[in-house]
N, C-alpha and C. Protein backbone atom coordinates (compact mmCIF):
# COMPACT_ATOMS: atom_id res chain seq x y z
N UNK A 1 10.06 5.69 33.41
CA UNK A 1 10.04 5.39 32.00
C UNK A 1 9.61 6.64 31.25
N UNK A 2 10.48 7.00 29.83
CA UNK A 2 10.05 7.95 29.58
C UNK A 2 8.67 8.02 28.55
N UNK A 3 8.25 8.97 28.12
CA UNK A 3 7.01 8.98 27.74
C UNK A 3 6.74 9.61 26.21
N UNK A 4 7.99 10.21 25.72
CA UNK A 4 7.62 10.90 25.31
C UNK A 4 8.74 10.36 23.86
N UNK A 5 8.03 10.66 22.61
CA UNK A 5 8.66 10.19 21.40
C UNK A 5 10.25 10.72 20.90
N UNK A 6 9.89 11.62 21.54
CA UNK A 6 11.52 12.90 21.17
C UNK A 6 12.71 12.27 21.84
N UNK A 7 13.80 12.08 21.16
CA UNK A 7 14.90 11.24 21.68
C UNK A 7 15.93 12.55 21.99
N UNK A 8 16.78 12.39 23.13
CA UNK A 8 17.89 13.50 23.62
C UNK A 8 18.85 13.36 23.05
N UNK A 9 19.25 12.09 21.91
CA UNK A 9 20.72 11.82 21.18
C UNK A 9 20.46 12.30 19.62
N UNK A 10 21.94 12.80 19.47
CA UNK A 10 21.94 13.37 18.33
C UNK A 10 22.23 12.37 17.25
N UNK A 11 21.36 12.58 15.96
CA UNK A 11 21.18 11.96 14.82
C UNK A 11 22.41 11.51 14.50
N UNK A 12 23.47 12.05 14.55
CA UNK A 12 24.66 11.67 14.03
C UNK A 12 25.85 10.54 15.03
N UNK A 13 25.14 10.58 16.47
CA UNK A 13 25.07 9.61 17.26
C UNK A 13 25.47 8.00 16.99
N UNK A 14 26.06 7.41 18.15
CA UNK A 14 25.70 6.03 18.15
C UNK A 14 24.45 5.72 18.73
N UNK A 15 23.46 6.26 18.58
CA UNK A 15 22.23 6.13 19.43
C UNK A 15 21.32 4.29 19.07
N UNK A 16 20.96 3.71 20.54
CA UNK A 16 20.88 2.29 20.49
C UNK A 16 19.54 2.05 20.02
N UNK A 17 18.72 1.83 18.95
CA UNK A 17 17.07 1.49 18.75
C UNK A 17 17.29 0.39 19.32
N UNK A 18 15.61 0.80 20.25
CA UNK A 18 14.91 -0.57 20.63
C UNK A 18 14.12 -0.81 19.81
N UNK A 19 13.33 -0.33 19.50
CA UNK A 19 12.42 -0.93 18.27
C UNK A 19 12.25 -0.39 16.41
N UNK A 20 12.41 -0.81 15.44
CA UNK A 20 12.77 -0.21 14.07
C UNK A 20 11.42 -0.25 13.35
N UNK A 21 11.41 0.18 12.49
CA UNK A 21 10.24 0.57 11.63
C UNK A 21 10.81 -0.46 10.41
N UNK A 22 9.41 -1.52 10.56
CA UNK A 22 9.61 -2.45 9.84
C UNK A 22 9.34 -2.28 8.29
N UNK A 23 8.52 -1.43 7.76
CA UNK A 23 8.28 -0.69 6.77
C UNK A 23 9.40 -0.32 6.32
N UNK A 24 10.63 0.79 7.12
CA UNK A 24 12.11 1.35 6.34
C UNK A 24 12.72 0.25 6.20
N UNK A 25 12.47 -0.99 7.09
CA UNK A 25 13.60 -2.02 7.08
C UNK A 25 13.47 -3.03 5.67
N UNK A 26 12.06 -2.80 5.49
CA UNK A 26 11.91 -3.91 3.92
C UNK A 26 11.84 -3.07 2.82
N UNK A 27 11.75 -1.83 2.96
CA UNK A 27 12.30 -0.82 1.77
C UNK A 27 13.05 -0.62 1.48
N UNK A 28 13.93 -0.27 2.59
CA UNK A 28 15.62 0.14 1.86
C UNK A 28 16.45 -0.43 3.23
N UNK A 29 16.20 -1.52 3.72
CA UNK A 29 17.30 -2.32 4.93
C UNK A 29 17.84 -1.12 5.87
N UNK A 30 17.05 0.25 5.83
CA UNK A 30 17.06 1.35 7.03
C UNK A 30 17.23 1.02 8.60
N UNK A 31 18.08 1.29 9.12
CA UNK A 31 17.07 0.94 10.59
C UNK A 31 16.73 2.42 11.24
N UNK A 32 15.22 2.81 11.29
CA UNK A 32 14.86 3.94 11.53
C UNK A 32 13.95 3.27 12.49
N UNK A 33 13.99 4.71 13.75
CA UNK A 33 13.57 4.20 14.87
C UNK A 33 12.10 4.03 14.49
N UNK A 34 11.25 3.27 15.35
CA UNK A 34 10.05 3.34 15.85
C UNK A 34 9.13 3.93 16.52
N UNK A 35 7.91 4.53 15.79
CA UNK A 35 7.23 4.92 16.93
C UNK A 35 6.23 5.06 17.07
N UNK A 36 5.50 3.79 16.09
CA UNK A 36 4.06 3.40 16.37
C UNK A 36 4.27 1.85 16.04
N UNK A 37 3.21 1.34 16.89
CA UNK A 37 3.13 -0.40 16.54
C UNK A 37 2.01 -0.57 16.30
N UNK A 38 1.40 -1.36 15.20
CA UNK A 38 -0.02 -1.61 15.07
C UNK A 38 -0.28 -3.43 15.58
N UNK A 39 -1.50 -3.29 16.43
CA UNK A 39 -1.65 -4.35 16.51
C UNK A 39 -2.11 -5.73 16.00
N UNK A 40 -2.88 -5.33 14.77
CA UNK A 40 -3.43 -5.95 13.94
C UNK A 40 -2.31 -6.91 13.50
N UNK A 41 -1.32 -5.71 12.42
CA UNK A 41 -0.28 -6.33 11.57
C UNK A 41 0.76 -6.56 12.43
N UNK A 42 0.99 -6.41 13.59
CA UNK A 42 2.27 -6.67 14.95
C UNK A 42 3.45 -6.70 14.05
N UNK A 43 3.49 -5.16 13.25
CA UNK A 43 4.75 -4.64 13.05
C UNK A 43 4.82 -2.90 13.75
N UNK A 44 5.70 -2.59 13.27
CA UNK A 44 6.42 -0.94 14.14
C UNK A 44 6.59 -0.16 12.73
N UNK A 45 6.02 1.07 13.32
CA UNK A 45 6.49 1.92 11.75
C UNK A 45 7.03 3.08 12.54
N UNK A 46 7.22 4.00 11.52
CA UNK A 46 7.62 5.63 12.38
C UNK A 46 7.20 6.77 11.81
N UNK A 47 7.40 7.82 12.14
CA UNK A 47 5.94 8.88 11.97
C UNK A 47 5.93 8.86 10.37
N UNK A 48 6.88 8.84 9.12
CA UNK A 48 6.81 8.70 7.60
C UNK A 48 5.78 7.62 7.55
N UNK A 49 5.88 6.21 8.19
CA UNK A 49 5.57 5.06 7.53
C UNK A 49 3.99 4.90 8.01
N UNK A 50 3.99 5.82 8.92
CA UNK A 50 2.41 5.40 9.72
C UNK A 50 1.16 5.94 9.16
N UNK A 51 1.26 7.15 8.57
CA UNK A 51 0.59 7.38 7.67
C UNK A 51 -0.44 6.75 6.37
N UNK A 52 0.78 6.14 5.55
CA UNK A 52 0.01 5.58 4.49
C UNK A 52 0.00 4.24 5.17
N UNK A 53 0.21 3.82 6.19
CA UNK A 53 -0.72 2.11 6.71
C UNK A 53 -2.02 2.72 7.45
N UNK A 54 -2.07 3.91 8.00
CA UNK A 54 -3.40 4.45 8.42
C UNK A 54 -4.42 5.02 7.41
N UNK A 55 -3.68 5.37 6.52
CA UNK A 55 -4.40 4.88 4.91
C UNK A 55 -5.37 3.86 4.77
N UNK A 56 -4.79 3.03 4.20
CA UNK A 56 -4.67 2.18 3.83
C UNK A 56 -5.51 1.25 4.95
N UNK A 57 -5.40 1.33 5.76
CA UNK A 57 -5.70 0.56 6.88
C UNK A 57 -6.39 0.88 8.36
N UNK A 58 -7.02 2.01 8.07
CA UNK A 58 -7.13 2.81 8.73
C UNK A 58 -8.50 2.04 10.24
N UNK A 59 -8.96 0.92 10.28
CA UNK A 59 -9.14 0.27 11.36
C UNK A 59 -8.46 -0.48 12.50
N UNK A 60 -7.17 -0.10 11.32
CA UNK A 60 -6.16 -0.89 12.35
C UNK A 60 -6.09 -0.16 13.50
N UNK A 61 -5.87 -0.63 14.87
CA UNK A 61 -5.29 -0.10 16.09
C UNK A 61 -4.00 0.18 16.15
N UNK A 62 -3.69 1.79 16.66
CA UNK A 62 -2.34 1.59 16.69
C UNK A 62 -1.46 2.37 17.96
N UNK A 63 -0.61 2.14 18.39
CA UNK A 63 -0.22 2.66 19.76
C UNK A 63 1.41 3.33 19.41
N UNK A 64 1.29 4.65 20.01
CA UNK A 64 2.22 5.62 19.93
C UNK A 64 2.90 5.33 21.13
N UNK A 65 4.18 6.05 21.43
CA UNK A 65 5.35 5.38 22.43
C UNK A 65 4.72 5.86 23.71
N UNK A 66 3.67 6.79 23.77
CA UNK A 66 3.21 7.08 25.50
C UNK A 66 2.17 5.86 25.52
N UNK A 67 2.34 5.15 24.75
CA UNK A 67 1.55 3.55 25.26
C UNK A 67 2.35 2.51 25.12
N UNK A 68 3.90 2.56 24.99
CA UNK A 68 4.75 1.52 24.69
C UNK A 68 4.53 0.45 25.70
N UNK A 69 3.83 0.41 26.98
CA UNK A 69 3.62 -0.52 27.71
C UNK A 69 2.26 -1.34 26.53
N UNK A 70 1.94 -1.19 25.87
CA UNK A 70 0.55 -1.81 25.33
C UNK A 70 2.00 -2.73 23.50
N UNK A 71 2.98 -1.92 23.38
CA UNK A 71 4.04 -2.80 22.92
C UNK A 71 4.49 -4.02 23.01
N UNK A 72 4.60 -5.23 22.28
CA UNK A 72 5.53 -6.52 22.05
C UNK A 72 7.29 -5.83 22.84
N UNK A 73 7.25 -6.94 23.79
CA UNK A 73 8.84 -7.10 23.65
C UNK A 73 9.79 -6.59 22.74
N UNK A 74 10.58 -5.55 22.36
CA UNK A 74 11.54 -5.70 21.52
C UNK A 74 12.72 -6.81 21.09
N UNK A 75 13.02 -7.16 20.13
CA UNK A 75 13.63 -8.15 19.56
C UNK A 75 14.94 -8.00 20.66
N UNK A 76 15.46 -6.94 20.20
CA UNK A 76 17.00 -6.67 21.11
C UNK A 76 16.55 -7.22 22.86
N UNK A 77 15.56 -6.82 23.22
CA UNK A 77 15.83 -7.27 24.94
C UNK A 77 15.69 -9.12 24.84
N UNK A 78 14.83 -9.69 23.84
CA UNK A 78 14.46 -10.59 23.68
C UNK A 78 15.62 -11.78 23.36
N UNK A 79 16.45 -10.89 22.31
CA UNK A 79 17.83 -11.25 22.04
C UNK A 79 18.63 -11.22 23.58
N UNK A 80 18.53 -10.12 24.05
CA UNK A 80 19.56 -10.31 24.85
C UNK A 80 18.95 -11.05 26.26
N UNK A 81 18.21 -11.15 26.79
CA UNK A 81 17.56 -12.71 27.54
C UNK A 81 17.73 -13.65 27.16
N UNK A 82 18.13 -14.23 25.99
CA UNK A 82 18.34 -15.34 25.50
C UNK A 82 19.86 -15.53 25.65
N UNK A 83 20.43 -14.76 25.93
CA UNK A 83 22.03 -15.10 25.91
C UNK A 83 22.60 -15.05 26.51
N UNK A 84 23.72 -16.51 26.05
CA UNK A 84 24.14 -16.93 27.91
C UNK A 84 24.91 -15.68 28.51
N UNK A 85 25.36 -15.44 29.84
CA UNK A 85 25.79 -14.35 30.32
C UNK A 85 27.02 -14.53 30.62
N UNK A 86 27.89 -16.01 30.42
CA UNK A 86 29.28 -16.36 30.51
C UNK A 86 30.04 -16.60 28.98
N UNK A 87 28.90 -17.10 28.04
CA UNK A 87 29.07 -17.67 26.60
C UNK A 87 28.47 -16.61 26.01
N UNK A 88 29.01 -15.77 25.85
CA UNK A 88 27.81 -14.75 24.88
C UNK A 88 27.74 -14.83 23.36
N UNK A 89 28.33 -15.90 23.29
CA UNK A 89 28.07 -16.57 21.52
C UNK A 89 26.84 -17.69 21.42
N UNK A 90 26.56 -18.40 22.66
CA UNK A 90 25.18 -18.93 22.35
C UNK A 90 24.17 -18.67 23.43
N UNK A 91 23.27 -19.22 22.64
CA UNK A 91 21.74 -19.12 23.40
C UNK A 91 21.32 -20.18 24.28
N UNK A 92 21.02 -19.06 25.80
CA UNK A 92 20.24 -20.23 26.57
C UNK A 92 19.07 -21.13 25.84
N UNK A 93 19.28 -22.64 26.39
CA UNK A 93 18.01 -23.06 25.21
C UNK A 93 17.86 -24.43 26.22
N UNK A 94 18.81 -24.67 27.37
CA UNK A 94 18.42 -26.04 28.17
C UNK A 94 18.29 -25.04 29.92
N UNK A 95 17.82 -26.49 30.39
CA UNK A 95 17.53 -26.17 31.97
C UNK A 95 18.14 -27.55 32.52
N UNK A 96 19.16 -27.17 33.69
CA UNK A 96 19.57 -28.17 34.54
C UNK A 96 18.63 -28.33 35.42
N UNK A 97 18.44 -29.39 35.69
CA UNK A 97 17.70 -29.90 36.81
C UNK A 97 18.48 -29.54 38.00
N UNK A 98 19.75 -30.35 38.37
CA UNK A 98 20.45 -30.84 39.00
C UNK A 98 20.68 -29.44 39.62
N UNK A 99 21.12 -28.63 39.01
CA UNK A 99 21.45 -27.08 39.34
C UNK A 99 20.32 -25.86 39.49
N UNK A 100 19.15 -26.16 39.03
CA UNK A 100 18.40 -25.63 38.74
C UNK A 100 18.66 -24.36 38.56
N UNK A 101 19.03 -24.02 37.12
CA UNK A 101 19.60 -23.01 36.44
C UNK A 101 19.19 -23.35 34.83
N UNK A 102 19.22 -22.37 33.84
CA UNK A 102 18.99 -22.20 32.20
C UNK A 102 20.45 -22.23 31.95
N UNK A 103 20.75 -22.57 31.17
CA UNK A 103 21.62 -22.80 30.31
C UNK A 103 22.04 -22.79 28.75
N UNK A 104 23.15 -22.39 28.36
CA UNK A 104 24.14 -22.73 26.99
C UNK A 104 23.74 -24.03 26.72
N UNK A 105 24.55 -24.65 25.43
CA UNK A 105 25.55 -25.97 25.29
C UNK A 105 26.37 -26.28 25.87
N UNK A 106 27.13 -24.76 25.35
CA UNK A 106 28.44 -24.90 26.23
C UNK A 106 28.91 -24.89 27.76
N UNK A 107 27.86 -24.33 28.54
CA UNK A 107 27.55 -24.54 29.79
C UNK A 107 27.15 -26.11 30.36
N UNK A 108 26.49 -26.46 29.73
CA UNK A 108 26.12 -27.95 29.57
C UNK A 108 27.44 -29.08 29.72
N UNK A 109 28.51 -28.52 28.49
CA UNK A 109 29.33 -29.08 28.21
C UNK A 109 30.57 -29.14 29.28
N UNK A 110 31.04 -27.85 29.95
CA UNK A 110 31.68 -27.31 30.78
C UNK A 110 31.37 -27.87 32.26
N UNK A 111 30.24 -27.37 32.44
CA UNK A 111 29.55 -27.92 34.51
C UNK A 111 28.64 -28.64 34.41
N UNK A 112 27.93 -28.95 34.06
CA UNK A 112 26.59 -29.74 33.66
C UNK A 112 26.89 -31.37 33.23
């Protein structure tokens, strides 16, 4: 795992965020990467936004990406665990007994 905040893809990139800076995202609907999470407020900012909440807030705890293990789940992996892996339009959300397997609806609907 890497450790270190500096990303190897270029800005102009399709480059994939795992986690966004929730601060750019309710300012101007940005998605700019992440790269601090505070635990207090269990949102993500990035090196602009972290500042004035350490301002401002400056008891808060906050963890830089060489502590991303001390990080929430990202939404995207969270998203994508949730979705079925044959139906990728819905969300696992039942459990067969019978099969003992997680499941769709539509899985439900289909073998179940």
């Amino acid at each position: 795992m890497a450790t270190s905040s500096q990303s190897s893809v270029e800005p102009s990139s399709n480059e994939v965020k795992d986690y966004i800076c929730n601060a750019c995202e309710d300012q101007n609907n940005a998605e700019t990467s992440a790269d601090f999470y505070c635990k207090q407020c269990e949102r993500f900012y990035c090196g602009n936004c972290i500042d004035p909440h350490g301002k401002a807030l400056a008891k808060h705890t906050t963890f830089g990406r060489v502590e991303i293990d001390k990080w929430p789940v990202s939404k995207k992996v969270v998203d994508f665990l949730h979705t079925c892996d044959v139906h990728k339009e819905h969300k696992i959300d039942q459990f067969c007994n019978l099969h003992k397997q997680l499941c769709c609806p539509q899985c439900v609907s289909d073998q179940h």
